[in-house]
Protein backbone atom coordinates (compact mmCIF):
# COMPACT_ATOMS: atom_id res chain seq x y z
CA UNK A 1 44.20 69.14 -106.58
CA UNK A 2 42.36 71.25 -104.29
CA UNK A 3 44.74 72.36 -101.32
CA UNK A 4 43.59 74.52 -98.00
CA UNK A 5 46.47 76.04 -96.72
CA UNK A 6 45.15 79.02 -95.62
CA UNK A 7 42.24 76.90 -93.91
CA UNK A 8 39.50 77.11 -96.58
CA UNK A 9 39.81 74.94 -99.71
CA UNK A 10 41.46 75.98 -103.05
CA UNK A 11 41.07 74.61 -106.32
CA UNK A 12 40.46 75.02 -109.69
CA UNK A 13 37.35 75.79 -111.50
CA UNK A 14 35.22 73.36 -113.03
CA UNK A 15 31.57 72.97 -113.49
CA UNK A 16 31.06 69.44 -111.34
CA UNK A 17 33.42 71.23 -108.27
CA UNK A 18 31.44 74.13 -108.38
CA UNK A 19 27.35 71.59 -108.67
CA UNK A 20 29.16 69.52 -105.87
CA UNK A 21 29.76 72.10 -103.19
CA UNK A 22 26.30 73.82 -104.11
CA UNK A 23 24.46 70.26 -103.36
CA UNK A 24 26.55 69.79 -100.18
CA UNK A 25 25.56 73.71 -99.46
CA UNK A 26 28.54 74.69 -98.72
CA UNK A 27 29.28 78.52 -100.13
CA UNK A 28 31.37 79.25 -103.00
CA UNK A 29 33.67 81.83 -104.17
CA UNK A 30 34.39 82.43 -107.86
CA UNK A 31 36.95 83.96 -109.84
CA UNK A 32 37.75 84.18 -112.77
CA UNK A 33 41.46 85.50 -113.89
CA UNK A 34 44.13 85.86 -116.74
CA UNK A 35 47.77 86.22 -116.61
CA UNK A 36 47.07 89.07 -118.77
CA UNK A 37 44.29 90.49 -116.70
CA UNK A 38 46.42 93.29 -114.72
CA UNK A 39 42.77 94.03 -113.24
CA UNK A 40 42.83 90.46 -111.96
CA UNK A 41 46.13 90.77 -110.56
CA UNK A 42 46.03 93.58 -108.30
CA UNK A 43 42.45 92.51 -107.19
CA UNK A 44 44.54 89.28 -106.08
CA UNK A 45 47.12 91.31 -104.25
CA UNK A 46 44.95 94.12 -102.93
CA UNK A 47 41.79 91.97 -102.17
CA UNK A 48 41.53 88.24 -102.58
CA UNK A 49 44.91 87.21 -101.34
CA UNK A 50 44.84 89.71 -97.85
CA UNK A 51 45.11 88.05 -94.35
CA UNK A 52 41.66 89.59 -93.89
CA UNK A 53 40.04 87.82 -96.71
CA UNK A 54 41.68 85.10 -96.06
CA UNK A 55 40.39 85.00 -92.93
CA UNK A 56 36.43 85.37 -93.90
CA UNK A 57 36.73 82.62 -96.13
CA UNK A 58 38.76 80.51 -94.14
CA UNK A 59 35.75 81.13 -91.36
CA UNK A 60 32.96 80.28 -93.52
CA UNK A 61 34.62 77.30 -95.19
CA UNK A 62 34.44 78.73 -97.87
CA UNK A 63 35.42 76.74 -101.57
CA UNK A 64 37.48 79.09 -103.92
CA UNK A 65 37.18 78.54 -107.11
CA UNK A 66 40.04 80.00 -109.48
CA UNK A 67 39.31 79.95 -113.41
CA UNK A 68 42.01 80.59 -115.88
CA UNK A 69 40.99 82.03 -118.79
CA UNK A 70 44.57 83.33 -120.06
CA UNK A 71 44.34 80.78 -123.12
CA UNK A 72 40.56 81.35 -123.62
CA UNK A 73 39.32 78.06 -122.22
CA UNK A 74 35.84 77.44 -123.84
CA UNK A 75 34.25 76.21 -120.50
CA UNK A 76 34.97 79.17 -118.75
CA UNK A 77 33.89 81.53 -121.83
CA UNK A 78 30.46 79.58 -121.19
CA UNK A 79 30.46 80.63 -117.37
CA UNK A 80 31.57 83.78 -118.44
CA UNK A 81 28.24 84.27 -121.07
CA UNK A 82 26.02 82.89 -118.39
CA UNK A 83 26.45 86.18 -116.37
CA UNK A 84 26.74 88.30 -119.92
CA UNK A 85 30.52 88.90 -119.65
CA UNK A 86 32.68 88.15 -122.48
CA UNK A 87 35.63 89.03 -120.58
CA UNK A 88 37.45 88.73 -117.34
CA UNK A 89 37.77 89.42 -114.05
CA UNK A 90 34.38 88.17 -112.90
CA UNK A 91 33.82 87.30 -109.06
CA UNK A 92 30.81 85.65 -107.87
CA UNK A 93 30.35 84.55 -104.65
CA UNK A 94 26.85 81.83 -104.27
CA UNK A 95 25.64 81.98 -100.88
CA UNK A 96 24.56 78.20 -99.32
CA UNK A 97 20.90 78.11 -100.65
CA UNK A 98 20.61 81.24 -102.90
CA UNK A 99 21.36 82.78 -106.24
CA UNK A 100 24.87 84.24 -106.84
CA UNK A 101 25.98 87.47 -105.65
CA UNK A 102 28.06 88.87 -108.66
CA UNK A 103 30.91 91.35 -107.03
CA UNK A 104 31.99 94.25 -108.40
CA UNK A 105 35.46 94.44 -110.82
CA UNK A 106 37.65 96.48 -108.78
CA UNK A 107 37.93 95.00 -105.42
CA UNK A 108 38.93 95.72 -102.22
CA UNK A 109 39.05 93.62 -99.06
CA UNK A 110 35.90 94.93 -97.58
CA UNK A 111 34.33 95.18 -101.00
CA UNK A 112 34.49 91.03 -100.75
CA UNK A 113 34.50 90.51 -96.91
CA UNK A 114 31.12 92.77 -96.96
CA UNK A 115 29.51 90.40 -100.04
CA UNK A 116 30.09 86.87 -97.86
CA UNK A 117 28.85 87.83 -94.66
């Protein structure tokens, strides 16, 4: 169930969550991980899960979106072809209104705070 602890919404991916906040226009943040994605993992420590990220989203109100793709779920393999990826971590971030930002794979905090603003 979606939770907002750190004062903008968590939850996991799925299509209708992700058509639902776009029709209320409300932005969205993306990502999609593995347990075996060390990649992933330190972009979570290092980037997504700092104070200072936390912080932009939470100020936005933003919706983050967390796929898990460690068993190869076919839905997110879909999302994953729609940006011609067959693999993970992919970050996108959809601005209220506009097409999808796509971030880069190695992240930093600025690298995300700079591609919400």
């Amino acid at each position: 169930a979606p939770s907002d602890k750190d004062g903008f919404t968590q939850a996991a991916y799925s299509s209708e969550r992700l058509q639902q906040a776009i029709g209320n226009n409300q932005p969205v943040f993306v990502n999609m991980t593995a347990d075996w994605c060390i990649t992933c993992k330190v972009n979570e420590r290092v980037a997504l899960g700092t104070d200072g990220v936390k912080q932009a989203f939470a100020a936005k109100d933003m919706l983050y979106l967390k796929g898990d793709w460690t068993n190869s779920d076919p839905l997110i393999s879909e999302y994953l072809a729609r940006f011609r990826r067959d693999g993970v971590p992919l970050y996108l971030y959809y601005p209220p209104g506009q097409e999808p930002k796509i971030l880069p794979q190695i992240l930093t905090s600025n690298i995300v705070i700079e591609a919400i603003r």
